[in-house]
Protein backbone atom coordinates (compact mmCIF):
# COMPACT_ATOMS: atom_id res chain seq x y z
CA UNK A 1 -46.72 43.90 -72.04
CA UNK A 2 -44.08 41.39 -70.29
CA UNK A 3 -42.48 41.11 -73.41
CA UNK A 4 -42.16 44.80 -73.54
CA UNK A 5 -40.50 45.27 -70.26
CA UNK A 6 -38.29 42.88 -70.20
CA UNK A 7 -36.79 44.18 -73.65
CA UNK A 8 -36.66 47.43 -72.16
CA UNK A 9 -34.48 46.71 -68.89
CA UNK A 10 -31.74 45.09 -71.43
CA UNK A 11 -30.86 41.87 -69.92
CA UNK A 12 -28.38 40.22 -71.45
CA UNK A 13 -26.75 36.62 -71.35
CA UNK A 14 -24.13 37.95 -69.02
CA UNK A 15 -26.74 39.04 -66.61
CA UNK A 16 -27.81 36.63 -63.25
CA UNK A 17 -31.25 37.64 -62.69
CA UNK A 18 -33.44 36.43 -59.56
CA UNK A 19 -36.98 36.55 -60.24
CA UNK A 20 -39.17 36.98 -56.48
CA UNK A 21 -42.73 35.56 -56.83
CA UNK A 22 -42.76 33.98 -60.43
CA UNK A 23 -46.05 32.28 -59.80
CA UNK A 24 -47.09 30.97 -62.60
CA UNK A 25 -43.79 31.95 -64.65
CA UNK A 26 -45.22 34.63 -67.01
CA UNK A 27 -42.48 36.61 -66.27
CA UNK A 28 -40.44 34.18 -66.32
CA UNK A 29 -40.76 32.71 -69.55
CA UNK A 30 -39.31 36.22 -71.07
CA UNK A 31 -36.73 36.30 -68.32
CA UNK A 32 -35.36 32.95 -69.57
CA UNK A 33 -35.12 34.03 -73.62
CA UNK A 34 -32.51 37.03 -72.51
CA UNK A 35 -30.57 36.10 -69.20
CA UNK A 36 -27.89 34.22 -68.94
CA UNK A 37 -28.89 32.58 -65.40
CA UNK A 38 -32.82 32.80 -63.98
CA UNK A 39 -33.46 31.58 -60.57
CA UNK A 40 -37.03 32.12 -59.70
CA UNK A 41 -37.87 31.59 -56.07
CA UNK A 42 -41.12 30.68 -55.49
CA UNK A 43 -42.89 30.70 -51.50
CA UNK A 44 -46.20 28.65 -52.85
CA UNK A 45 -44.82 24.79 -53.52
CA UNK A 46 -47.78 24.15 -56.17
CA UNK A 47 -47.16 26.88 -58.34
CA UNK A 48 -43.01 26.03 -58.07
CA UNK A 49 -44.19 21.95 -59.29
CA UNK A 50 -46.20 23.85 -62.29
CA UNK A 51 -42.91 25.72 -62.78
CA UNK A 52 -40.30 23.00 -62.31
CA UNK A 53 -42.33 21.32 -65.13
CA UNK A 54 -42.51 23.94 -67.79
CA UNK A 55 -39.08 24.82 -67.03
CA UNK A 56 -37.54 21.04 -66.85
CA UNK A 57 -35.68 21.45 -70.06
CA UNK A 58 -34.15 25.01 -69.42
CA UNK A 59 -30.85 24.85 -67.76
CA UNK A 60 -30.99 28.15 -67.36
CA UNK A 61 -33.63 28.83 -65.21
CA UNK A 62 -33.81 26.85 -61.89
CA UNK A 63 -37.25 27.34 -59.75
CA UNK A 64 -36.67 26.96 -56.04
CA UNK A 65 -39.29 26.38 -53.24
CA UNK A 66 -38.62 28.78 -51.28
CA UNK A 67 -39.59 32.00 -49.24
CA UNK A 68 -37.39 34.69 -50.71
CA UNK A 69 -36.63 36.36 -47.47
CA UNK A 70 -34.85 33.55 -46.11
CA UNK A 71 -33.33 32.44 -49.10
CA UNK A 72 -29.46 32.97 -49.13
CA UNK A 73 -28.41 34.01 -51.92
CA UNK A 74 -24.70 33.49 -53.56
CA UNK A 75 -21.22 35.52 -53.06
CA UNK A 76 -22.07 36.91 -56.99
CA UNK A 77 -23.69 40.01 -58.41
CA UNK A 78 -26.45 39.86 -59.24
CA UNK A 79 -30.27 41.56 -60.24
CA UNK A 80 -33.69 41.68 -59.51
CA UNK A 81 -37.04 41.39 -61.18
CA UNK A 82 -40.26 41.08 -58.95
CA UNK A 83 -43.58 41.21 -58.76
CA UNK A 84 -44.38 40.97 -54.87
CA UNK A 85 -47.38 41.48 -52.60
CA UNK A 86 -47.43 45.01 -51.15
CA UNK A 87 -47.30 43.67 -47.63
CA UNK A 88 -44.06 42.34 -48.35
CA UNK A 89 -42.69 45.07 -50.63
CA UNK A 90 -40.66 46.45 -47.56
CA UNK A 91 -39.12 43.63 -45.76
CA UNK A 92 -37.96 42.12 -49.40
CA UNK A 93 -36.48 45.97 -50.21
CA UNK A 94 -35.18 46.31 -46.79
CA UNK A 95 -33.46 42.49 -47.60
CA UNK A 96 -31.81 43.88 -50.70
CA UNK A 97 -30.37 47.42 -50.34
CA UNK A 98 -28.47 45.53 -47.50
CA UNK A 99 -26.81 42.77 -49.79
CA UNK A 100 -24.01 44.02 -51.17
CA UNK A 101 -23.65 41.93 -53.84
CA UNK A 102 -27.20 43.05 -54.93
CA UNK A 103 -26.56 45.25 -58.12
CA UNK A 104 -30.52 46.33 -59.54
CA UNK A 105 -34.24 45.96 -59.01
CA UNK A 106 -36.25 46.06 -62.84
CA UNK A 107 -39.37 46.18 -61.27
CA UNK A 108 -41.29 46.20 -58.17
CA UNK A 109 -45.20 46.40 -58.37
């Protein structure tokens, strides 16, 4: 079903994609096979080790302990793909329709 999705929202190697909440990087394993840059931002710090691991030998996708929210993110466009806690949802949607370097949210559940 991942798979699916993430072929659908046509990432390509040009695209910068920030993925909020990877936990245990399902998501972010199909992420890394189609965009050119992955940064997955991770609150929990046991779930980022598990995922700094897996991912050691990708150089594109960096994992980062961090919470998401008070992450700063760079001076460059860039997208979205998330799969965040409902009582979060609004404070992380609130955070991005007010970066205007944001560009597009895939997916929000």
């Amino acid at each position: 079903m991942v798979e699916l999705i993430v072929r659908r929202l046509n990432i390509g190697p040009n695209d910068f994609v920030y993925e909020i909440g990877p936990g245990r990087g399902m998501i972010t394993r199909e992420l890394a096979k189609t965009a050119g840059k992955v940064v997955a931002v991770e609150i929990d710090p046991r779930l980022c080790l598990h995922l700094q691991v897996e991912f050691t030998a990708n150089p594109q996708v960096k994992i980062i302990n961090a919470d998401w929210l008070n992450y700063r993110v760079p001076e460059s466009n860039y997208k979205v793909f998330a799969n965040i806690p409902f009582n979060l949802t609004a404070k992380i949607v609130n955070r991005l329709v007010t970066d205007r370097k944001f560009m597009e949210a895939f997916l929000v559940v």
